[in-house]
N, C-alpha and C. Protein backbone atom coordinates (compact mmCIF):
# COMPACT_ATOMS: atom_id res chain seq x y z
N UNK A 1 6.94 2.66 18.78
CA UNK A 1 6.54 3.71 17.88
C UNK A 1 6.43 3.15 16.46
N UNK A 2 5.22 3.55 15.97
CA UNK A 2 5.13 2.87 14.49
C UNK A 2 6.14 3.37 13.22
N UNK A 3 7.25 2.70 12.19
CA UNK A 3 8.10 2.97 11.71
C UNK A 3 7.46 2.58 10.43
N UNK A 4 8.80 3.34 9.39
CA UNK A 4 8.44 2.73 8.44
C UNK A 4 9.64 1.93 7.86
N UNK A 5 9.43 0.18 7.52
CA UNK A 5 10.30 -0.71 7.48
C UNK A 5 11.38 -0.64 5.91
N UNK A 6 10.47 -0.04 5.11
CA UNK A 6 11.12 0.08 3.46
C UNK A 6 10.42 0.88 2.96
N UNK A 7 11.43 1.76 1.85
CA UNK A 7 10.20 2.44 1.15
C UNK A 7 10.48 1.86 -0.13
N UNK A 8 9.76 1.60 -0.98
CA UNK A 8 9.24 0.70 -2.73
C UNK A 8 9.18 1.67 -3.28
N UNK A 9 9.45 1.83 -4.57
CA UNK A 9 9.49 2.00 -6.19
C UNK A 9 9.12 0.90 -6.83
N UNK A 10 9.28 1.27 -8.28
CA UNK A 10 9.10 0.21 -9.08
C UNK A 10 10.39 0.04 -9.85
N UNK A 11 10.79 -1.31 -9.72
CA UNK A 11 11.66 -2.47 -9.98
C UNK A 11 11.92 -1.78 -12.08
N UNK A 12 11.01 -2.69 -11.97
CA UNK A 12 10.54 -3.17 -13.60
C UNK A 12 9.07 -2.79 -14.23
N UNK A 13 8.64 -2.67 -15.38
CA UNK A 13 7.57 -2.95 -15.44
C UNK A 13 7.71 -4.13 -16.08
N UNK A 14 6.73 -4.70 -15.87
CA UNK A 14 6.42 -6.00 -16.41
C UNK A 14 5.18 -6.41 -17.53
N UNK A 15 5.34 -6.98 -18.25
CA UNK A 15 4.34 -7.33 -19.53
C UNK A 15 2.78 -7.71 -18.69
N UNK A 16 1.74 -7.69 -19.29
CA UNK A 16 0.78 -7.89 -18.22
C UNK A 16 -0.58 -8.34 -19.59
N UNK A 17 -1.40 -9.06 -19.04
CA UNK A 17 -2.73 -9.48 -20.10
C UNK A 17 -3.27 -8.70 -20.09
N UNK A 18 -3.65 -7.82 -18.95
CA UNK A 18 -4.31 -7.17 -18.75
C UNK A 18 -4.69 -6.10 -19.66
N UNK A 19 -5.75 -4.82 -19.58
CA UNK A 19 -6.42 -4.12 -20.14
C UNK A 19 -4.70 -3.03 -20.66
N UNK A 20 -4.08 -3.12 -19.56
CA UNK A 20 -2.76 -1.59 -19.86
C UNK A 20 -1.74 -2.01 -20.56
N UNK A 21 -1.63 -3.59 -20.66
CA UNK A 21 -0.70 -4.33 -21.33
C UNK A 21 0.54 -4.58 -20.41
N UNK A 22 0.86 -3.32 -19.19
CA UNK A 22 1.75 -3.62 -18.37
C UNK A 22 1.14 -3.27 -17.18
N UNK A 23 2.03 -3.62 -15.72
CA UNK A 23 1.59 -3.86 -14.97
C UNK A 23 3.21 -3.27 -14.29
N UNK A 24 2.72 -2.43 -12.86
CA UNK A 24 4.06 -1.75 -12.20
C UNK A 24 3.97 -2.60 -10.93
N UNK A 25 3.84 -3.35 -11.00
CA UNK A 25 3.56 -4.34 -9.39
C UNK A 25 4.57 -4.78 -8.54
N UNK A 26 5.75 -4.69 -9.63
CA UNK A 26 6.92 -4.93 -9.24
C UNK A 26 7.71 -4.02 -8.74
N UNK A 27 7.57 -3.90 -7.06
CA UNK A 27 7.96 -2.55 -6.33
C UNK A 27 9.55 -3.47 -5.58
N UNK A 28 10.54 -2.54 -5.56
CA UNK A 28 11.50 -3.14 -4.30
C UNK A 28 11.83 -2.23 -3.26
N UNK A 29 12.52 -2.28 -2.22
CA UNK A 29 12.88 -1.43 -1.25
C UNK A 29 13.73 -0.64 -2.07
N UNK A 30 14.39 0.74 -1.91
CA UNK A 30 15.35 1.09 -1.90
C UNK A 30 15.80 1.35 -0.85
N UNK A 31 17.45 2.13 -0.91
CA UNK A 31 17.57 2.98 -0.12
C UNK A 31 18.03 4.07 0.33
N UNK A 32 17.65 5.46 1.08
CA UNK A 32 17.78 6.77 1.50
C UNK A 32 16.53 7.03 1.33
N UNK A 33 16.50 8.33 1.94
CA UNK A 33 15.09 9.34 1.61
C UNK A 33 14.73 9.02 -0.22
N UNK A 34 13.51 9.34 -0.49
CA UNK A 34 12.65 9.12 -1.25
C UNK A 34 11.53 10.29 -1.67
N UNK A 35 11.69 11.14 -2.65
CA UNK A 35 11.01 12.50 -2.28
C UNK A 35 9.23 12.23 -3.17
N UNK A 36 8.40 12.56 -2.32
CA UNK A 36 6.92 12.66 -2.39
C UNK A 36 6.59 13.47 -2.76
N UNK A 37 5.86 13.20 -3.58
CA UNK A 37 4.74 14.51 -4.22
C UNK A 37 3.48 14.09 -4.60
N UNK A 38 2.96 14.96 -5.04
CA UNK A 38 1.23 14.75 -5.14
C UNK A 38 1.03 13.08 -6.20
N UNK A 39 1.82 12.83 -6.77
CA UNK A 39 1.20 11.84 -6.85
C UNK A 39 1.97 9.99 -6.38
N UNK A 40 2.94 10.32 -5.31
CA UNK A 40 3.47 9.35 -4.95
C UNK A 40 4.61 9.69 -4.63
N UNK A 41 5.55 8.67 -5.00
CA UNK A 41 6.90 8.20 -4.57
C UNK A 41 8.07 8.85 -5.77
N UNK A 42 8.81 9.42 -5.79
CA UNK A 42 9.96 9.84 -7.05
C UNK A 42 10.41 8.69 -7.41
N UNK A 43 10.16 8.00 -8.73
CA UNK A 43 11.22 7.09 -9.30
C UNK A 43 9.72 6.21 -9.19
N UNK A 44 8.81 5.91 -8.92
CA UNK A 44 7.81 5.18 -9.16
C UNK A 44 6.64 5.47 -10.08
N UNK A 45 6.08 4.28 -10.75
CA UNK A 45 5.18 4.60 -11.77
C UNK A 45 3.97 3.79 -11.42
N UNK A 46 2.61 4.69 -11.71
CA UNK A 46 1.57 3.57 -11.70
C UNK A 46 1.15 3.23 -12.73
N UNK A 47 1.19 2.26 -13.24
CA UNK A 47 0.64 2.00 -14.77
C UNK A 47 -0.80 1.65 -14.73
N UNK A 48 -1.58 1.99 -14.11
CA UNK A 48 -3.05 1.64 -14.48
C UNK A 48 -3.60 2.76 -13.25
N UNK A 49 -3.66 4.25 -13.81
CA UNK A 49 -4.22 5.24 -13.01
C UNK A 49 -5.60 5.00 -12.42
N UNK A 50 -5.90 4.13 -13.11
CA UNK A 50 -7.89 4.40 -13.22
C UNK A 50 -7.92 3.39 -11.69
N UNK A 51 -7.33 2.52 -11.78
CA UNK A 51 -7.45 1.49 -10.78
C UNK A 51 -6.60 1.37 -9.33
N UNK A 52 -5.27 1.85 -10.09
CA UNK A 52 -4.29 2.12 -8.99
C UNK A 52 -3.41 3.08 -9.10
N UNK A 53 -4.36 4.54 -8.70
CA UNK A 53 -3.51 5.47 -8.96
C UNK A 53 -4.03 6.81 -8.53
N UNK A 54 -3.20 7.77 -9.14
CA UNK A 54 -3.92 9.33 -9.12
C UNK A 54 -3.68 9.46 -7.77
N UNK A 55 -4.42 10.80 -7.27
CA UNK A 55 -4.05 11.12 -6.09
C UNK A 55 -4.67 11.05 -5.22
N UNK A 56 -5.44 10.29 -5.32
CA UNK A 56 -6.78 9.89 -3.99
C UNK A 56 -5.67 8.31 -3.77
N UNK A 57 -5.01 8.04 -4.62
CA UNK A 57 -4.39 6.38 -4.34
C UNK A 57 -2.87 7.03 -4.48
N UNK A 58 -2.14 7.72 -3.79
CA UNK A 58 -0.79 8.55 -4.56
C UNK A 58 0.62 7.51 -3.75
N UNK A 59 -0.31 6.56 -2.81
CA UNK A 59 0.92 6.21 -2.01
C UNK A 59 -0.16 4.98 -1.21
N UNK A 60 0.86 3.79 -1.34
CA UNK A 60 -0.03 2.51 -1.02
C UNK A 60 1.15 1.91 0.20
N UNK A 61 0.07 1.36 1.48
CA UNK A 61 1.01 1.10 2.43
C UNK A 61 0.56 0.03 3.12
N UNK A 62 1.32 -0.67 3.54
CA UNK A 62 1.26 -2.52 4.12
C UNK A 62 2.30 -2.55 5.34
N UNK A 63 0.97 -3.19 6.16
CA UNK A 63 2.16 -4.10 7.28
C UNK A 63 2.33 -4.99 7.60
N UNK A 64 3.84 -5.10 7.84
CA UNK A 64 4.44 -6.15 8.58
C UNK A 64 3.57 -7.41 9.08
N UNK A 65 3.32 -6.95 9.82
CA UNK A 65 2.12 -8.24 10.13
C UNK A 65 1.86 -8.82 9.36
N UNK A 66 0.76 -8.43 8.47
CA UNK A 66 -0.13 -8.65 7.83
C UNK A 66 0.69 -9.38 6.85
N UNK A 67 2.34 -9.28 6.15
CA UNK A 67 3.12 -9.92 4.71
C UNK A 67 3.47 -10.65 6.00
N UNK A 68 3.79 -10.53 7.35
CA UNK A 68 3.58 -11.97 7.68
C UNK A 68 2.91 -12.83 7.69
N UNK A 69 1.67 -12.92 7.94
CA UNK A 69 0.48 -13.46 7.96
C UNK A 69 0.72 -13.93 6.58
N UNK A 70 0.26 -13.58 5.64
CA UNK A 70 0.69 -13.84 4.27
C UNK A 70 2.01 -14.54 3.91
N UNK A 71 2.88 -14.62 4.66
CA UNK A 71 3.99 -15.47 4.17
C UNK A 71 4.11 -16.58 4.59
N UNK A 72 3.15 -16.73 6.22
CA UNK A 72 3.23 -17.75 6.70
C UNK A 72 2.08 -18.40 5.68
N UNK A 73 1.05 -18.01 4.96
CA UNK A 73 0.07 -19.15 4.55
C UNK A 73 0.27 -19.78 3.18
N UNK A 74 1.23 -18.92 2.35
CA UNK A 74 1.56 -18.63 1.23
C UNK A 74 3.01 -19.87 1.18
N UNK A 75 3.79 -19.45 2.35
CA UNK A 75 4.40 -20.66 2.91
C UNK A 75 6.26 -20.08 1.87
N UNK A 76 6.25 -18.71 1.66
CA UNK A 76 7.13 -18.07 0.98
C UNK A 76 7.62 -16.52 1.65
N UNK A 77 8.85 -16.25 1.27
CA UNK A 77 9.47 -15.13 1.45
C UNK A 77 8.36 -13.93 0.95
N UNK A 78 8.03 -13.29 2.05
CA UNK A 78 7.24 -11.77 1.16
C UNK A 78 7.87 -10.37 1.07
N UNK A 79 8.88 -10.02 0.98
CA UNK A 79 10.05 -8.79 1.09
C UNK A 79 9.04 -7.33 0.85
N UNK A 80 9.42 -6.62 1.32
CA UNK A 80 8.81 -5.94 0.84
C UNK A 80 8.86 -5.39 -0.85
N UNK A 81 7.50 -4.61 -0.65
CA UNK A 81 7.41 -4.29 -2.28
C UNK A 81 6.45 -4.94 -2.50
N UNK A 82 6.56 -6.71 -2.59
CA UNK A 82 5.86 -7.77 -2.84
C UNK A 82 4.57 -7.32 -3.03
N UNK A 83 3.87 -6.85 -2.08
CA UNK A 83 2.09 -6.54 -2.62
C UNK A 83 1.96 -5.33 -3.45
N UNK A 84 2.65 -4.60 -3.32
CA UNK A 84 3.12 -3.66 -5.00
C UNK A 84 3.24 -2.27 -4.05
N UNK A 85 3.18 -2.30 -2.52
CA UNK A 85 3.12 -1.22 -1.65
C UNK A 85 4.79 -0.83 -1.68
N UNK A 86 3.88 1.12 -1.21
CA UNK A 86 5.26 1.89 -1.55
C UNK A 86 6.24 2.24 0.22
N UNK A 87 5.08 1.82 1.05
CA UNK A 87 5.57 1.72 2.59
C UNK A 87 5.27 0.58 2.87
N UNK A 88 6.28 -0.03 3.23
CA UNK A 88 5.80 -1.24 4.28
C UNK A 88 6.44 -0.66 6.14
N UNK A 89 5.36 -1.30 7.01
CA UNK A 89 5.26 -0.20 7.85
C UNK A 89 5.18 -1.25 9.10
N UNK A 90 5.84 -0.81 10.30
CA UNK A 90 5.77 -1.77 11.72
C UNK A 90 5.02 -1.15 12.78
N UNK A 91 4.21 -1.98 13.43
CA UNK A 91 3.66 -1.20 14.59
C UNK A 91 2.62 -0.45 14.25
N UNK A 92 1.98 -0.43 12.74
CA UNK A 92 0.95 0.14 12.64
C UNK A 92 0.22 -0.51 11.72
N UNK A 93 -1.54 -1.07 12.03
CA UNK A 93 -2.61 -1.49 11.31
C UNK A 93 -2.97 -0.68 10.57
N UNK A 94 -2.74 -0.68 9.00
CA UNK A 94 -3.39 0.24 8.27
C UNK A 94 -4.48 -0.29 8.00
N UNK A 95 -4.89 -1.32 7.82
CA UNK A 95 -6.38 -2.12 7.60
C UNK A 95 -7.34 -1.04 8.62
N UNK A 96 -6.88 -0.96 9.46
CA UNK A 96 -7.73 -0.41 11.00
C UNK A 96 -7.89 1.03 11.05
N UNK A 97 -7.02 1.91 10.00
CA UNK A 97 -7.15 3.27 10.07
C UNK A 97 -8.47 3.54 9.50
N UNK A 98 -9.12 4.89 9.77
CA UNK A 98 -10.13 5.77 9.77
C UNK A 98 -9.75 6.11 8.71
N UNK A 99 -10.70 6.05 7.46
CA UNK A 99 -10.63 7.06 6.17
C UNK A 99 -10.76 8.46 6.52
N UNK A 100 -9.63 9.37 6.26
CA UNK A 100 -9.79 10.64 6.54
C UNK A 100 -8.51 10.90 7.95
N UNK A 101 -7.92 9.92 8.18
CA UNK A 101 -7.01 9.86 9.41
C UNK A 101 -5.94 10.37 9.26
N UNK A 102 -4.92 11.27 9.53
CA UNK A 102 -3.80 11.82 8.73
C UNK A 102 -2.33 11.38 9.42
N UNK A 103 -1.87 10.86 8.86
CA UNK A 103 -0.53 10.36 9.64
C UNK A 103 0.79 11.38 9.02
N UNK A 104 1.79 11.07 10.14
CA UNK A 104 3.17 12.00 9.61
C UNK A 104 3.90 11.06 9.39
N UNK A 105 4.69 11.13 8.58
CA UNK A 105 5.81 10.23 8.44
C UNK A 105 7.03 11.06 8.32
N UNK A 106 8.31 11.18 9.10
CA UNK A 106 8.97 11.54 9.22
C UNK A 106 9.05 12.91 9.77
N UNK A 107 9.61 13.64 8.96
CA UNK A 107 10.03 14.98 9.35
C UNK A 107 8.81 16.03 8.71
N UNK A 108 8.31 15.80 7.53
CA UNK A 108 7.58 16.77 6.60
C UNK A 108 6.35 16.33 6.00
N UNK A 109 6.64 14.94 5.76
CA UNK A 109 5.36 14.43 4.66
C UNK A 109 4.20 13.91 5.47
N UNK A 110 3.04 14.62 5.15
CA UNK A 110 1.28 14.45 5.50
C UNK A 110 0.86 13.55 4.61
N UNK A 111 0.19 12.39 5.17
CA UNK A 111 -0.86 11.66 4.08
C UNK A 111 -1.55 11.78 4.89
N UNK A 112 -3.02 11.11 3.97
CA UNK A 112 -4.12 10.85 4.67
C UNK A 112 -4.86 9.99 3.96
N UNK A 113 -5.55 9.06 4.68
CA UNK A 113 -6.06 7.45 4.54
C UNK A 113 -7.16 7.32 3.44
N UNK A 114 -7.29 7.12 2.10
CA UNK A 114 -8.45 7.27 1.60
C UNK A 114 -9.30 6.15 1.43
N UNK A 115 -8.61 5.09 1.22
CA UNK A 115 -9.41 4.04 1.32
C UNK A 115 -8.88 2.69 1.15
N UNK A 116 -9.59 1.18 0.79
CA UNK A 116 -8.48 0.06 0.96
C UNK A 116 -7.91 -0.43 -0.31
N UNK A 117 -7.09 -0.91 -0.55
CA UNK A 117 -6.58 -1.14 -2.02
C UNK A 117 -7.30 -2.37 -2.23
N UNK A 118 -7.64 -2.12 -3.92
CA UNK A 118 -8.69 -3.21 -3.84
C UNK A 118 -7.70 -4.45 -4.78
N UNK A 119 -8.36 -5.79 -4.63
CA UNK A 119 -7.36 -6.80 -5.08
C UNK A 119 -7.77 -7.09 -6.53
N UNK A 120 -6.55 -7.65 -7.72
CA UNK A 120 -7.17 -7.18 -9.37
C UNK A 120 -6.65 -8.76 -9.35
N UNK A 121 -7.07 -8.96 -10.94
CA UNK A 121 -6.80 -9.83 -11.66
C UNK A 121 -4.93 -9.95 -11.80
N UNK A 122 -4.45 -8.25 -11.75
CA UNK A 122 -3.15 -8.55 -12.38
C UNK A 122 -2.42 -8.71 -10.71
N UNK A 123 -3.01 -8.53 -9.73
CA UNK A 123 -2.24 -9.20 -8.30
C UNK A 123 -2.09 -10.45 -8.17
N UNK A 124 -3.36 -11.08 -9.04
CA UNK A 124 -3.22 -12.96 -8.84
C UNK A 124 -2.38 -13.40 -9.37
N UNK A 125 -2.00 -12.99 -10.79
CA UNK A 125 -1.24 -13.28 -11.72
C UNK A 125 0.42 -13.44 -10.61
N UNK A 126 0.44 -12.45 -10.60
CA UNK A 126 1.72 -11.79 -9.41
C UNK A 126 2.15 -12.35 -8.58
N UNK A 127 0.96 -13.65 -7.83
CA UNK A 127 0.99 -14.38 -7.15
C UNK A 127 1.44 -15.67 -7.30
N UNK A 128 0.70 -16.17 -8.64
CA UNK A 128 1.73 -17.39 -9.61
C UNK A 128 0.88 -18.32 -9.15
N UNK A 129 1.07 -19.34 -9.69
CA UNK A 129 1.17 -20.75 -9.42
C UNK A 129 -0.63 -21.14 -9.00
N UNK A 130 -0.27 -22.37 -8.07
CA UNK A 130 -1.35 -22.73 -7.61
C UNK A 130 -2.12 -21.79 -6.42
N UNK A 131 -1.46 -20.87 -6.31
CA UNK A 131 -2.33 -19.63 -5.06
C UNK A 131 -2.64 -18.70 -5.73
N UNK A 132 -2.86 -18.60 -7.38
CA UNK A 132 -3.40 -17.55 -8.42
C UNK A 132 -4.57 -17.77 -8.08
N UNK A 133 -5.08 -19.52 -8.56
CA UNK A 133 -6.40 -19.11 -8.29
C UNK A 133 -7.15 -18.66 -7.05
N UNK A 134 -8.82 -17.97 -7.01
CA UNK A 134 -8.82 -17.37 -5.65
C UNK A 134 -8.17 -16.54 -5.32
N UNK A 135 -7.13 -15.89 -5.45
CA UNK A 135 -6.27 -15.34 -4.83
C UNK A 135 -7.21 -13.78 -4.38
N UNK A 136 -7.44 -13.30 -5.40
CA UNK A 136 -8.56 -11.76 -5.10
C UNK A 136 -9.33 -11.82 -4.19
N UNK A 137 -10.24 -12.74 -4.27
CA UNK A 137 -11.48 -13.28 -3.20
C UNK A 137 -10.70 -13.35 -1.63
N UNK A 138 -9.38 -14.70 -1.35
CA UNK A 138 -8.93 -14.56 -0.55
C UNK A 138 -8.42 -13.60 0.12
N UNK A 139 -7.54 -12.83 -0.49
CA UNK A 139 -6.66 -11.59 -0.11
C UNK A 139 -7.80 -10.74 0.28
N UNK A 140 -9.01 -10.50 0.11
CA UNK A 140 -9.86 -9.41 0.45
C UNK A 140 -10.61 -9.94 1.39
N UNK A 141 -11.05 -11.39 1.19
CA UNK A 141 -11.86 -11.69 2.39
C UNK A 141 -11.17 -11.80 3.62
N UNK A 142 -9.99 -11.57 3.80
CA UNK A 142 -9.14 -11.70 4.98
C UNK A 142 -9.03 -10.49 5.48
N UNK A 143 -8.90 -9.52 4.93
CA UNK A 143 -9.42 -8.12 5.22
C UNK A 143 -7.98 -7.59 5.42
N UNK A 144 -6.94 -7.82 5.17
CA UNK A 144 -5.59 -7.88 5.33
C UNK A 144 -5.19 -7.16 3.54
N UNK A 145 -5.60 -5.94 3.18
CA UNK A 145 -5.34 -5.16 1.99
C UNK A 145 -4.52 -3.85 2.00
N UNK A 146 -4.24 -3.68 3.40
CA UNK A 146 -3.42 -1.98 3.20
C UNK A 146 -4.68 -1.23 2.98
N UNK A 147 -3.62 -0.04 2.57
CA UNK A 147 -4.42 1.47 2.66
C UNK A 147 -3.90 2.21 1.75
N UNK A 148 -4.68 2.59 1.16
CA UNK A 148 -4.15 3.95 0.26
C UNK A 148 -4.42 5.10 0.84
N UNK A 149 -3.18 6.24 0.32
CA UNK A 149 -3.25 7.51 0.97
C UNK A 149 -2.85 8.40 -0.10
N UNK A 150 -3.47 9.88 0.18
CA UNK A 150 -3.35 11.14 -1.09
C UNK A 150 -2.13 12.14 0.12
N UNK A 151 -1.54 12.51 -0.29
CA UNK A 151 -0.54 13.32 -0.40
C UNK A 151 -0.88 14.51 -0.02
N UNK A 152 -0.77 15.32 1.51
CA UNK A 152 -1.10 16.22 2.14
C UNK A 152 -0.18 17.46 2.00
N UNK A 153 0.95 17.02 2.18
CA UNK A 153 2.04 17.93 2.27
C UNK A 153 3.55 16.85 2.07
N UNK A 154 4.03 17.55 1.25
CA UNK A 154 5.32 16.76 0.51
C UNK A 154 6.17 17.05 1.41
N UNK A 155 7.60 16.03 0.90
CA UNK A 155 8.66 15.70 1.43
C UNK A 155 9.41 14.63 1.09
N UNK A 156 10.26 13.93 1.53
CA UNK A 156 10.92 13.01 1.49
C UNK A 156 10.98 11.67 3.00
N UNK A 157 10.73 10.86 2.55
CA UNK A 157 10.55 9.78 3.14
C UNK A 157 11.86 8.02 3.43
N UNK A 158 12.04 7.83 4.27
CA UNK A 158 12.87 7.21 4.34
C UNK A 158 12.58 5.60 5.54
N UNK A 159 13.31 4.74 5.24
CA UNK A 159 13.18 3.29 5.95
C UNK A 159 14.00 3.65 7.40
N UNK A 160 13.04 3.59 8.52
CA UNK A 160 13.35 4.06 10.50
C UNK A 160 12.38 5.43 10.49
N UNK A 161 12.21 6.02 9.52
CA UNK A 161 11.46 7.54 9.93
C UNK A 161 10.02 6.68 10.48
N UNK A 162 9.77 7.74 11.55
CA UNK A 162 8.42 7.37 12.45
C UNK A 162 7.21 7.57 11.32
N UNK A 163 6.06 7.32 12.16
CA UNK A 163 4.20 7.66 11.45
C UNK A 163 3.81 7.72 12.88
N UNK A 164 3.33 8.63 12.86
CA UNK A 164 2.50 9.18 13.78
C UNK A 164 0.84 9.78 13.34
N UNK A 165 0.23 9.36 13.95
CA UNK A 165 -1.24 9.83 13.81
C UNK A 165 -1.41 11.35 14.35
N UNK A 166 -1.23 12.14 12.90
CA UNK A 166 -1.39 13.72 13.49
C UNK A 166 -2.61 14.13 13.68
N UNK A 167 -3.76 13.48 12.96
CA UNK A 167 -4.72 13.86 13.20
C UNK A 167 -6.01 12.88 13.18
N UNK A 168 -6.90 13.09 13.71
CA UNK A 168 -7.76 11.78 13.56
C UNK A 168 -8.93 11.90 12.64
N UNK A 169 -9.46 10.93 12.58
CA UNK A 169 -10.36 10.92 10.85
C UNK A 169 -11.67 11.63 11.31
N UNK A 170 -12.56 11.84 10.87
CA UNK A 170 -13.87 12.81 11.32
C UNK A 170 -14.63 11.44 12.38
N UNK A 171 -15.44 12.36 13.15
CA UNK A 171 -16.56 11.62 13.81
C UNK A 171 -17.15 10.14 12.89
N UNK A 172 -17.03 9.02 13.30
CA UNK A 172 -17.74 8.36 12.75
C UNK A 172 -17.15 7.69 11.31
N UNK A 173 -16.33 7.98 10.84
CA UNK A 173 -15.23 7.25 9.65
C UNK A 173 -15.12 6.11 9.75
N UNK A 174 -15.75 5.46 8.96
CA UNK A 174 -15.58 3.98 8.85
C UNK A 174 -13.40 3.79 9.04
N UNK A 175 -13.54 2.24 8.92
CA UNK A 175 -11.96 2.00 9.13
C UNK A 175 -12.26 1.30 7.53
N UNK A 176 -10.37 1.32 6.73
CA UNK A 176 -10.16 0.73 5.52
C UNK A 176 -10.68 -0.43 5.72
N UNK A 177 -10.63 -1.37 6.53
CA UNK A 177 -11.36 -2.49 6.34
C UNK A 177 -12.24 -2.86 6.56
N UNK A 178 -13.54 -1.93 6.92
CA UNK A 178 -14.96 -1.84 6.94
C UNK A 178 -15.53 -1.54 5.87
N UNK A 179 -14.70 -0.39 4.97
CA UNK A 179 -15.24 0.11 3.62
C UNK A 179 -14.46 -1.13 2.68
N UNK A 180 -13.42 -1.86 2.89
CA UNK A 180 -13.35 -3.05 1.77
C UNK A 180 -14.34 -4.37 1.98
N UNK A 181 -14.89 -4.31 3.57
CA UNK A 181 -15.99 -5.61 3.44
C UNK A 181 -17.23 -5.06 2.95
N UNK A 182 -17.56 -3.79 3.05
CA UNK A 182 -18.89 -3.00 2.76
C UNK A 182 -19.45 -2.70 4.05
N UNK A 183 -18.60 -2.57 5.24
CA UNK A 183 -19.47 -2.33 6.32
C UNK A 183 -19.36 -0.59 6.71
N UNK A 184 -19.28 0.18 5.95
CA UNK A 184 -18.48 1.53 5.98
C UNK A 184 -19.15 2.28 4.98
């Protein structure tokens, strides 16, 4: 059954070049329930709404796999948080979900899939070193980006609560990683 492995906040903010001057990328696990609302996670901030945020983007989610995949090439620890996601999640491809697909997580809280998180300048940075450069290009051409989801019905969320696919996306819905290669 697909779980969810951690749920993320944000750590710190951190100083950033970028256009917002800071950057919330720095997510860690906590732990207990975690209460949701329309625009995310309680105790989390998005510092750059326009890009990564609001409520079409209210809650960003990654799997397992996939920060494996990534840790094995990267050749480093990827904990969660690490890609700035607020679920990291087992047993379930969010790359592969249907935009419009509605999952449950736990007891109360509805999301639903809006689209793939796209990779920035301030993720490379994040990345460091000699795997900065490229890093956007790579991370997207691998098709391995998560999913963003808007906030259906609130609640509180916690690390072992299930996801279940309550409902399925319309006829014909591209998957998140058809609409991040452009095939969607």
């Amino acid at each position: 059954m697909p779980s969810i492995l951690a749920v993320c906040v944000v750590h710190a903010l951190r100083r950033d070049p970028g256009p917002v001057g800071v950057t919330a990328i720095d997510k860690r696990a906590v732990d207990g329930p975690v209460r949701v609302g329309r625009y995310g996670l309680r105790a989390d901030v998005q510092a750059d709404r326009k890009y990564h945020g609001g409520e079409d983007q209210a809650v960003y989610v990654y799997g397992q796999d996939d920060a494996d995949h990534w840790a094995r090439e990267l050749g480093r620890d990827l904990p969660p948080g690490w890609f700035g996601e607020n679920l990291r999640v087992a047993g379930l491809d969010p790359n592969a979900a249907r935009i419009g697909e509605r999952w449950r997580v736990g007891a109360d809280v509805v999301l639903e899939v809006t689209g793939p998180r796209t990779p920035c300048a301030t993720f490379a940075r994040w990345v460091g070193g000699d795997d900065e450069r490229g890093w956007v290009r790579r991370f997207r051409d691998e098709g391995r980006v998560g999913a963003y989801l808007r906030v259906v019905q609130r609640g509180s969320v916690g690390a072992g609560d299930e996801v279940t696919v309550e409902s399925a996306a319309p006829a014909g819905a591209p998957t998140v990683r058809e609409v991040l290669l452009g095939r969607g």
